[in-house]
PDB file of N, CA and C in Angstrom:
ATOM      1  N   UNK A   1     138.170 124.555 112.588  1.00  0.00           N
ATOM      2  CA  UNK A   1     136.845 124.451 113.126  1.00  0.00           C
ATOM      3  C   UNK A   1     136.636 123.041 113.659  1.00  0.00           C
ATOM      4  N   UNK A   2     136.168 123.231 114.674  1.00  0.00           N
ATOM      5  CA  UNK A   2     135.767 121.742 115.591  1.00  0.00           C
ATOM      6  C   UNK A   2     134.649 121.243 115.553  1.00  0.00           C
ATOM      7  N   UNK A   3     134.177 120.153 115.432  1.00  0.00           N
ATOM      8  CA  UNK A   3     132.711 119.527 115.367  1.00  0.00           C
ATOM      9  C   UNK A   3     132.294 119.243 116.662  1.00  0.00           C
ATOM     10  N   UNK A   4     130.722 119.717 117.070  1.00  0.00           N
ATOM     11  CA  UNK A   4     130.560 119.471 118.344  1.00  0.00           C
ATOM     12  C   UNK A   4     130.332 118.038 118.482  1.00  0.00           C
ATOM     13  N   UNK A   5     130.892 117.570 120.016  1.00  0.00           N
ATOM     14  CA  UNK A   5     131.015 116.112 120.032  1.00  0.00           C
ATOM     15  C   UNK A   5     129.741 115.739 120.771  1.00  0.00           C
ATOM     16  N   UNK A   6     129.258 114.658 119.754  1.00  0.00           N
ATOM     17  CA  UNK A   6     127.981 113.907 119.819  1.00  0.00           C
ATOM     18  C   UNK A   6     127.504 112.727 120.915  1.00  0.00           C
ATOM     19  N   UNK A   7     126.808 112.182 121.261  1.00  0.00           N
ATOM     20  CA  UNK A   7     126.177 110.904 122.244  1.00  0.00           C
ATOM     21  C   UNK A   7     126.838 110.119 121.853  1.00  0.00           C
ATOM     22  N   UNK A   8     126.843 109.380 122.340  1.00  0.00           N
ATOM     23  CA  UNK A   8     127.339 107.568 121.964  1.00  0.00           C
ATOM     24  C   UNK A   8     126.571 107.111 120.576  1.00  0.00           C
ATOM     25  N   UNK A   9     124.984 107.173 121.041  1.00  0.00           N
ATOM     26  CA  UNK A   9     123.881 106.828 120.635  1.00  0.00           C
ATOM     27  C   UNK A   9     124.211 107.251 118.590  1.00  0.00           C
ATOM     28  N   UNK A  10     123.882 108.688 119.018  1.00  0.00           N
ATOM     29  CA  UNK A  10     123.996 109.498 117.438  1.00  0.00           C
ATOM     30  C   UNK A  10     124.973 108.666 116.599  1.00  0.00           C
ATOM     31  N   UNK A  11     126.588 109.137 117.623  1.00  0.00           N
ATOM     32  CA  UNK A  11     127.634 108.527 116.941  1.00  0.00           C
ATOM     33  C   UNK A  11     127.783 107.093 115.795  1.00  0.00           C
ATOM     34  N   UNK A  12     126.741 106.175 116.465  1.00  0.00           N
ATOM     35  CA  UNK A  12     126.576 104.583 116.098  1.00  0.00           C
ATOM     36  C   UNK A  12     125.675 104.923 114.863  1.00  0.00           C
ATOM     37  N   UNK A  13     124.532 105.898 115.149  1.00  0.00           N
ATOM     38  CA  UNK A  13     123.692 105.465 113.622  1.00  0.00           C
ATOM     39  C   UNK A  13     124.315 106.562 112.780  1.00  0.00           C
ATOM     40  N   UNK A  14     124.685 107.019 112.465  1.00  0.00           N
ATOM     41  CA  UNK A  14     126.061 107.614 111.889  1.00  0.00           C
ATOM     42  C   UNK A  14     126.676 106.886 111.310  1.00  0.00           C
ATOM     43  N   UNK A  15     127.340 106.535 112.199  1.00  0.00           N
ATOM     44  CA  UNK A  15     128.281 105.326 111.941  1.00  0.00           C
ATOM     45  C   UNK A  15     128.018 104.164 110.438  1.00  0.00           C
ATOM     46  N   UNK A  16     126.339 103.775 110.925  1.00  0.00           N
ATOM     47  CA  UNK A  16     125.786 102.621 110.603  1.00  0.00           C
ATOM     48  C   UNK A  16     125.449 103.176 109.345  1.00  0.00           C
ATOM     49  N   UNK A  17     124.858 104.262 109.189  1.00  0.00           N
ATOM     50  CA  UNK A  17     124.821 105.304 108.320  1.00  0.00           C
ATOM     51  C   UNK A  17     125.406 105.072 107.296  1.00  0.00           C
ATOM     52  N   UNK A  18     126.578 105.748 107.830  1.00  0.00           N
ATOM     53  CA  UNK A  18     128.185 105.645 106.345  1.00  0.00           C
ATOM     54  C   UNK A  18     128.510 104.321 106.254  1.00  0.00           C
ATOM     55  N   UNK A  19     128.390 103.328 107.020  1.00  0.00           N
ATOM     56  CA  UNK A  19     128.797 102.029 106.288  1.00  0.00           C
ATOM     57  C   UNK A  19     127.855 101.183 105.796  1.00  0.00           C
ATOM     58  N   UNK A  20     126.368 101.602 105.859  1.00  0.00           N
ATOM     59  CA  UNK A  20     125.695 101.052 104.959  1.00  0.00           C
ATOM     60  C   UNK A  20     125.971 101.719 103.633  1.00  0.00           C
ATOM     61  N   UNK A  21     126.033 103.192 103.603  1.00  0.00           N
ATOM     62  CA  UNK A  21     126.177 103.962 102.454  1.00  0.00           C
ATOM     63  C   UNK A  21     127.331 103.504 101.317  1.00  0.00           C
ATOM     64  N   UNK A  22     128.503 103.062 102.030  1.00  0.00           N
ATOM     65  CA  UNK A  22     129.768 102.583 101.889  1.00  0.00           C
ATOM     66  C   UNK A  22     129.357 101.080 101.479  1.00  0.00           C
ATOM     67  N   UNK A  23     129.197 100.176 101.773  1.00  0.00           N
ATOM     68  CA  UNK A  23     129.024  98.856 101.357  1.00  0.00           C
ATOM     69  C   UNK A  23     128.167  98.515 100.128  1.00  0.00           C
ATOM     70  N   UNK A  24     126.698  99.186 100.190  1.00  0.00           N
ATOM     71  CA  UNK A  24     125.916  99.309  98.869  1.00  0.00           C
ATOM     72  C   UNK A  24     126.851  99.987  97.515  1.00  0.00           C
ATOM     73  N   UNK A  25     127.545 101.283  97.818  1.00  0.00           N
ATOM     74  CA  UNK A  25     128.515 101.760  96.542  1.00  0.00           C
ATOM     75  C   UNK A  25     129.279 100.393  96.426  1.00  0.00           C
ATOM     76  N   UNK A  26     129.377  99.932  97.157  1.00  0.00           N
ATOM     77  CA  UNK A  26     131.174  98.668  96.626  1.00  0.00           C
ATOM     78  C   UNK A  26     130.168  97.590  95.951  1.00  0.00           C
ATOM     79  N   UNK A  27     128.719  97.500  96.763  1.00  0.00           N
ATOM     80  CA  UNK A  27     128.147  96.061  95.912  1.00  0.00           C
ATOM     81  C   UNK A  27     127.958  96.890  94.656  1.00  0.00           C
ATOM     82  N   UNK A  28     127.159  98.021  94.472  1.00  0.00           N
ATOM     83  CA  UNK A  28     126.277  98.550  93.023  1.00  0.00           C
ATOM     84  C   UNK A  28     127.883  98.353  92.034  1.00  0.00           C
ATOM     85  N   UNK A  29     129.022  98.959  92.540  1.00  0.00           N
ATOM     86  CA  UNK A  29     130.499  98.553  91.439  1.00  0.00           C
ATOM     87  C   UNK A  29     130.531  97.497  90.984  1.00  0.00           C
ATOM     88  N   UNK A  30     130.221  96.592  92.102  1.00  0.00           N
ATOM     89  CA  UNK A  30     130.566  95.073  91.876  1.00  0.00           C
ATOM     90  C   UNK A  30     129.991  94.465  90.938  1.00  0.00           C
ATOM     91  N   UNK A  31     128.348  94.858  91.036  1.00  0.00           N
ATOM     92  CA  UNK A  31     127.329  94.498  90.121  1.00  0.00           C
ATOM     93  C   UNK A  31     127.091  94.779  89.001  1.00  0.00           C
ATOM     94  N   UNK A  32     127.615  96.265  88.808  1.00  0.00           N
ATOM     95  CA  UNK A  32     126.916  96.767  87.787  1.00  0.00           C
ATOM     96  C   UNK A  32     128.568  97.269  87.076  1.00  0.00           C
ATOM     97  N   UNK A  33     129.007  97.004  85.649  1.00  0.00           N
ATOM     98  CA  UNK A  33     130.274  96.843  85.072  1.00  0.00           C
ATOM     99  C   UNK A  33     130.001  97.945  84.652  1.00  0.00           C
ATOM    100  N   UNK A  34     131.254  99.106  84.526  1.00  0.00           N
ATOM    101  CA  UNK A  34     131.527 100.182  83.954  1.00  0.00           C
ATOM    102  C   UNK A  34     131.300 100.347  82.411  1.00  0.00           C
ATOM    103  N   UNK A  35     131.130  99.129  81.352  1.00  0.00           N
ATOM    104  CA  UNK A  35     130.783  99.013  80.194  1.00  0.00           C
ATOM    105  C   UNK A  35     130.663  97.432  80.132  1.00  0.00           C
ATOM    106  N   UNK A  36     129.521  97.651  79.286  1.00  0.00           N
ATOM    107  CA  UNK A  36     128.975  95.857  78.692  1.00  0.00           C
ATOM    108  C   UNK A  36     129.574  95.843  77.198  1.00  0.00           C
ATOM    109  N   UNK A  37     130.485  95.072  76.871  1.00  0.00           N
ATOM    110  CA  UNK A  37     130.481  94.527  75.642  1.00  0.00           C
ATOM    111  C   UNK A  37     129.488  93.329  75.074  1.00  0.00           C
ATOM    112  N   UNK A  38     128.662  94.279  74.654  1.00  0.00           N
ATOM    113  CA  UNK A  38     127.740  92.877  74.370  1.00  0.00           C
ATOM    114  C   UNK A  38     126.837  93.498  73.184  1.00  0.00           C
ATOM    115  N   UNK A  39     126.307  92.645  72.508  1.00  0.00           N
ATOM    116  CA  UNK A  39     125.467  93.262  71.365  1.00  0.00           C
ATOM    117  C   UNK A  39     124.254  92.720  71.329  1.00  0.00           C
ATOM    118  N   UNK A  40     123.426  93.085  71.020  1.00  0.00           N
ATOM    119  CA  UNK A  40     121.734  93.232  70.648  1.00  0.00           C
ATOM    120  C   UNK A  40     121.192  93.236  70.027  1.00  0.00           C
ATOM    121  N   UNK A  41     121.012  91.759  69.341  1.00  0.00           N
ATOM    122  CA  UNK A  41     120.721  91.462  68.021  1.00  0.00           C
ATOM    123  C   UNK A  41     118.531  92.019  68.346  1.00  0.00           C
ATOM    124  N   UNK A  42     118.420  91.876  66.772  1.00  0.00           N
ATOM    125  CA  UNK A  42     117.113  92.131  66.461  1.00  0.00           C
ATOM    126  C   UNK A  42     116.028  91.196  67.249  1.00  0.00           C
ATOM    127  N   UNK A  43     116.703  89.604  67.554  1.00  0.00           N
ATOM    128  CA  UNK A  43     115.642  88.760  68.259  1.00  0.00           C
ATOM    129  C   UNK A  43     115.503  89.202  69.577  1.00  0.00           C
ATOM    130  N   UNK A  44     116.733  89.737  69.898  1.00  0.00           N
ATOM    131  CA  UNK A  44     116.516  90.434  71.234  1.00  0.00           C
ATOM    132  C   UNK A  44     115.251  91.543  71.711  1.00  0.00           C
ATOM    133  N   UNK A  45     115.185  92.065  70.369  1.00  0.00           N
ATOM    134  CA  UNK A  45     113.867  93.286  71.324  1.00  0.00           C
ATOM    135  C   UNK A  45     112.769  92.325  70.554  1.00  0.00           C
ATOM    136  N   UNK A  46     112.532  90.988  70.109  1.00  0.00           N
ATOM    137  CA  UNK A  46     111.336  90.300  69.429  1.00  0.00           C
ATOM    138  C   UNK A  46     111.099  89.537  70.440  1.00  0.00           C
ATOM    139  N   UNK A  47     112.097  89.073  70.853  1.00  0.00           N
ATOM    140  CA  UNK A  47     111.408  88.358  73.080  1.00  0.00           C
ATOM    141  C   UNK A  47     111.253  88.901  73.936  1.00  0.00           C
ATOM    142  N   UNK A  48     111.943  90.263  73.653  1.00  0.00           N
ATOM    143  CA  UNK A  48     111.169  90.876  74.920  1.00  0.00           C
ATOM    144  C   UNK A  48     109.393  91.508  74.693  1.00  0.00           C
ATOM    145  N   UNK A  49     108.866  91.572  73.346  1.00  0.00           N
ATOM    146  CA  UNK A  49     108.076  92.205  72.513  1.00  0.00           C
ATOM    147  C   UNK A  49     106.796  90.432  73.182  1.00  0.00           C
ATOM    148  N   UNK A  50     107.496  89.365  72.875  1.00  0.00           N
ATOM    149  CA  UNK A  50     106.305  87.992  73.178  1.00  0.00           C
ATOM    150  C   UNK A  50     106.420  88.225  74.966  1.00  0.00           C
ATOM    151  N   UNK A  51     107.371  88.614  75.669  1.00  0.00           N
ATOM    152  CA  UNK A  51     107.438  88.356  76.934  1.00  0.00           C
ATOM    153  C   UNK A  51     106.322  89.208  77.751  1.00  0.00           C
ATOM    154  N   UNK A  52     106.345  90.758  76.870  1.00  0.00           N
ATOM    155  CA  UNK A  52     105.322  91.743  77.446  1.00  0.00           C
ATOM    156  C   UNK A  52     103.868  91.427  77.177  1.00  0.00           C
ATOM    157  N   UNK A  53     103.715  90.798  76.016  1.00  0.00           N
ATOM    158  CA  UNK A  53     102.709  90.372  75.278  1.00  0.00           C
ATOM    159  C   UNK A  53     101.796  89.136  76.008  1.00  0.00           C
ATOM    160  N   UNK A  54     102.748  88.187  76.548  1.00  0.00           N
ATOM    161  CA  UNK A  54     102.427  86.783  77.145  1.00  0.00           C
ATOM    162  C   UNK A  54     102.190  87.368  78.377  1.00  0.00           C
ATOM    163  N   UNK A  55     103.052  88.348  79.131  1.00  0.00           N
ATOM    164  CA  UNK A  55     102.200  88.648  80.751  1.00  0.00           C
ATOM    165  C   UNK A  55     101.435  89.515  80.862  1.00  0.00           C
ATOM    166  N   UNK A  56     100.883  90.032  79.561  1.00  0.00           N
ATOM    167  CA  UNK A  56      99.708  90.864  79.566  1.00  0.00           C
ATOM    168  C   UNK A  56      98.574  89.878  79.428  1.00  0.00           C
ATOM    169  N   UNK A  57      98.676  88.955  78.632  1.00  0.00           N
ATOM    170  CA  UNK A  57      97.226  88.348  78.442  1.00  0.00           C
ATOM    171  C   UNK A  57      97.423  87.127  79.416  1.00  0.00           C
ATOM    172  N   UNK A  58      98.512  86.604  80.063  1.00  0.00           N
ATOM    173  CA  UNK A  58      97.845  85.916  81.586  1.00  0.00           C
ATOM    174  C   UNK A  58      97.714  86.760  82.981  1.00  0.00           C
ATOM    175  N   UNK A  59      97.571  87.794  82.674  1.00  0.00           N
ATOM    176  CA  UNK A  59      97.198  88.899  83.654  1.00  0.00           C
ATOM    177  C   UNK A  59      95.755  89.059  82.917  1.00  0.00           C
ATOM    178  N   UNK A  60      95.304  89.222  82.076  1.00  0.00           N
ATOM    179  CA  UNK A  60      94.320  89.214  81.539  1.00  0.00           C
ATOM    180  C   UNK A  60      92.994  87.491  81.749  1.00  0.00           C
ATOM    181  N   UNK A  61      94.164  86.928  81.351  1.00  0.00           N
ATOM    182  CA  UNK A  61      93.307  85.586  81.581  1.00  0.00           C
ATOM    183  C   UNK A  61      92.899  84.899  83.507  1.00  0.00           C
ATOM    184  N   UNK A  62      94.014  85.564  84.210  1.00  0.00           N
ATOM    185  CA  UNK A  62      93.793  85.586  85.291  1.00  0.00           C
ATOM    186  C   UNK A  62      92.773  86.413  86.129  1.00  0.00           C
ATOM    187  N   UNK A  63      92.584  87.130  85.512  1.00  0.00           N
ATOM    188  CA  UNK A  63      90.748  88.484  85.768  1.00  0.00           C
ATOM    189  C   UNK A  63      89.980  87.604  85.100  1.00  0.00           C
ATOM    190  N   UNK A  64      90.211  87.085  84.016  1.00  0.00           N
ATOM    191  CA  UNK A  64      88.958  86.458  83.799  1.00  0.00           C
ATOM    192  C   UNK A  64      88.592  85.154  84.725  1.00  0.00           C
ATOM    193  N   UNK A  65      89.220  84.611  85.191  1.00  0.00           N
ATOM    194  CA  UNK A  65      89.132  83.008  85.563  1.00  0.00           C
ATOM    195  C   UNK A  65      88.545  84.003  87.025  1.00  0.00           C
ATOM    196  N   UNK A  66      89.231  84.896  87.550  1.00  0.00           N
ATOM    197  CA  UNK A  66      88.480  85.008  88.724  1.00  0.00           C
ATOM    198  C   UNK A  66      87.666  85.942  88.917  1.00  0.00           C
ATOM    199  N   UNK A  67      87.161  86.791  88.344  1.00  0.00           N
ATOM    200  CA  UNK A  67      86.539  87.409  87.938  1.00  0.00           C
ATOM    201  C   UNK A  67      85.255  87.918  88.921  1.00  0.00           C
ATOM    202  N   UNK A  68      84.586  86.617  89.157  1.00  0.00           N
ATOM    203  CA  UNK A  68      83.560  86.313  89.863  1.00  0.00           C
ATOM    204  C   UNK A  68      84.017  86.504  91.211  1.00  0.00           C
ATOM    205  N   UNK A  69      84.984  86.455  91.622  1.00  0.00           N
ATOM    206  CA  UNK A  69      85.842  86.270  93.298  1.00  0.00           C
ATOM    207  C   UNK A  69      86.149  87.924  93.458  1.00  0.00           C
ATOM    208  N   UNK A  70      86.579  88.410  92.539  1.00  0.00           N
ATOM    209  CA  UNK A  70      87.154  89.843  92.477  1.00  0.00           C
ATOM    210  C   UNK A  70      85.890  90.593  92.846  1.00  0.00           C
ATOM    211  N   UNK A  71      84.735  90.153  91.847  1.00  0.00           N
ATOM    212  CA  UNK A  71      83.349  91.050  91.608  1.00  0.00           C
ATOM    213  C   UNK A  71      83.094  91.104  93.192  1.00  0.00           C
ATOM    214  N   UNK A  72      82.900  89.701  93.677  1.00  0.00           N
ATOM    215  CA  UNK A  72      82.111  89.745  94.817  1.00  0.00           C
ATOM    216  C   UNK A  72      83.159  90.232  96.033  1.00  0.00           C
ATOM    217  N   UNK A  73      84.224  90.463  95.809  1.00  0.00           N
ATOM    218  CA  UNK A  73      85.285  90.865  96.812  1.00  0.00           C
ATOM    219  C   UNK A  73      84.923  92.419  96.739  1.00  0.00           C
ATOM    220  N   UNK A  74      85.036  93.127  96.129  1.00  0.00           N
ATOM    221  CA  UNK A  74      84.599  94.294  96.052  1.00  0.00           C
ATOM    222  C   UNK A  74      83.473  95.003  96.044  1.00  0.00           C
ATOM    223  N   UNK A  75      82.105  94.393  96.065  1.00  0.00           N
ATOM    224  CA  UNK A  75      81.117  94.406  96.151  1.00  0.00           C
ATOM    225  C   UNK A  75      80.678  94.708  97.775  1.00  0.00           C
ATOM    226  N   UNK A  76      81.669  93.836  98.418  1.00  0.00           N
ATOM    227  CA  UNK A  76      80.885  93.679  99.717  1.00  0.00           C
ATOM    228  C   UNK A  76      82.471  94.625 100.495  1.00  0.00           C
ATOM    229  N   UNK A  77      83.307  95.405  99.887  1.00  0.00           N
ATOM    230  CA  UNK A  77      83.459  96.027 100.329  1.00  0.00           C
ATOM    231  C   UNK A  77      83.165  97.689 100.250  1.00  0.00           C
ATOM    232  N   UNK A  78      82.472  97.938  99.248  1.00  0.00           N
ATOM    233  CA  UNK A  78      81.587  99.095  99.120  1.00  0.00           C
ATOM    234  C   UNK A  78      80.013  98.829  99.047  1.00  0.00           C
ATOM    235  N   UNK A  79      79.625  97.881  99.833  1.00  0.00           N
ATOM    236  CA  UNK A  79      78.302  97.716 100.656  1.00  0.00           C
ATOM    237  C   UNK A  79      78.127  98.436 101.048  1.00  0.00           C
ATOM    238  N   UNK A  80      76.762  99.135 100.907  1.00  0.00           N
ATOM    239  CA  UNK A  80      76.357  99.950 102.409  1.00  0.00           C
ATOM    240  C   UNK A  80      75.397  99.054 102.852  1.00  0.00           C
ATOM    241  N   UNK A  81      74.959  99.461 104.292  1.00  0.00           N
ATOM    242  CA  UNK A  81      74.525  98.191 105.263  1.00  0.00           C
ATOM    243  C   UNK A  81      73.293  98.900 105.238  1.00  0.00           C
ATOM    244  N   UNK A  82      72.177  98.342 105.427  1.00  0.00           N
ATOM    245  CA  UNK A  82      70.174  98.566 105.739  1.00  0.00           C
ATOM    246  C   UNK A  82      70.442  99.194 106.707  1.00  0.00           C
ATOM    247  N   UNK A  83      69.925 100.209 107.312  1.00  0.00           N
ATOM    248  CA  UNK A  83      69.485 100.638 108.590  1.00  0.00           C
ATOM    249  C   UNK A  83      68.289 100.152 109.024  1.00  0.00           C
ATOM    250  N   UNK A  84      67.580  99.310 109.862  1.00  0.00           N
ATOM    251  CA  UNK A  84      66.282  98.876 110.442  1.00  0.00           C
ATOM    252  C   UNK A  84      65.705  99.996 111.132  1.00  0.00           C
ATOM    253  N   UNK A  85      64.384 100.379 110.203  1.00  0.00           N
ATOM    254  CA  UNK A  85      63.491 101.340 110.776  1.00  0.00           C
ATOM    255  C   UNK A  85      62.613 100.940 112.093  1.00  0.00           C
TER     256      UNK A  85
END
């Protein structure tokens, strides 16, 4: 069976296609190791436990400090406007 033969055009993003497809598999190998020897001690899930903890409350402290900027940012975008009788 024969494949019908395509544009120039098609041919290239095709092309561009499979060798983007092709280059990302060789980086994700590259990057990512078939097995980690590595171990995971207990302090390990206790920093990640202060890390979630610490960018919750300066995400928190950051609503508060602006608070006033946010209020009035949103305020005046669900304004409705006077109609003059």
């Amino acid at each position: 069976m024969r494949l019908p033969k395509l544009k120039r055009g098609v041919q290239m993003k095709r092309f561009r296609l499979l060798l983007k497809l092709i280059l990302g598999y060789a980086i994700f190998l590259t990057v990512v190791p078939p097995y980690a020897y590595a171990y995971l001690d207990p302090g390990t899930g206790s920093y990640f436990l202060q890390l979630l903890i610490g960018g919750l409350l300066g995400a928190l402290f950051s609503i508060k400090m602006f608070w006033k900027n946010i209020k009035n940012f949103l305020g005046s975008l669900f304004k409705t406007k006077k109609v003059n009788k």
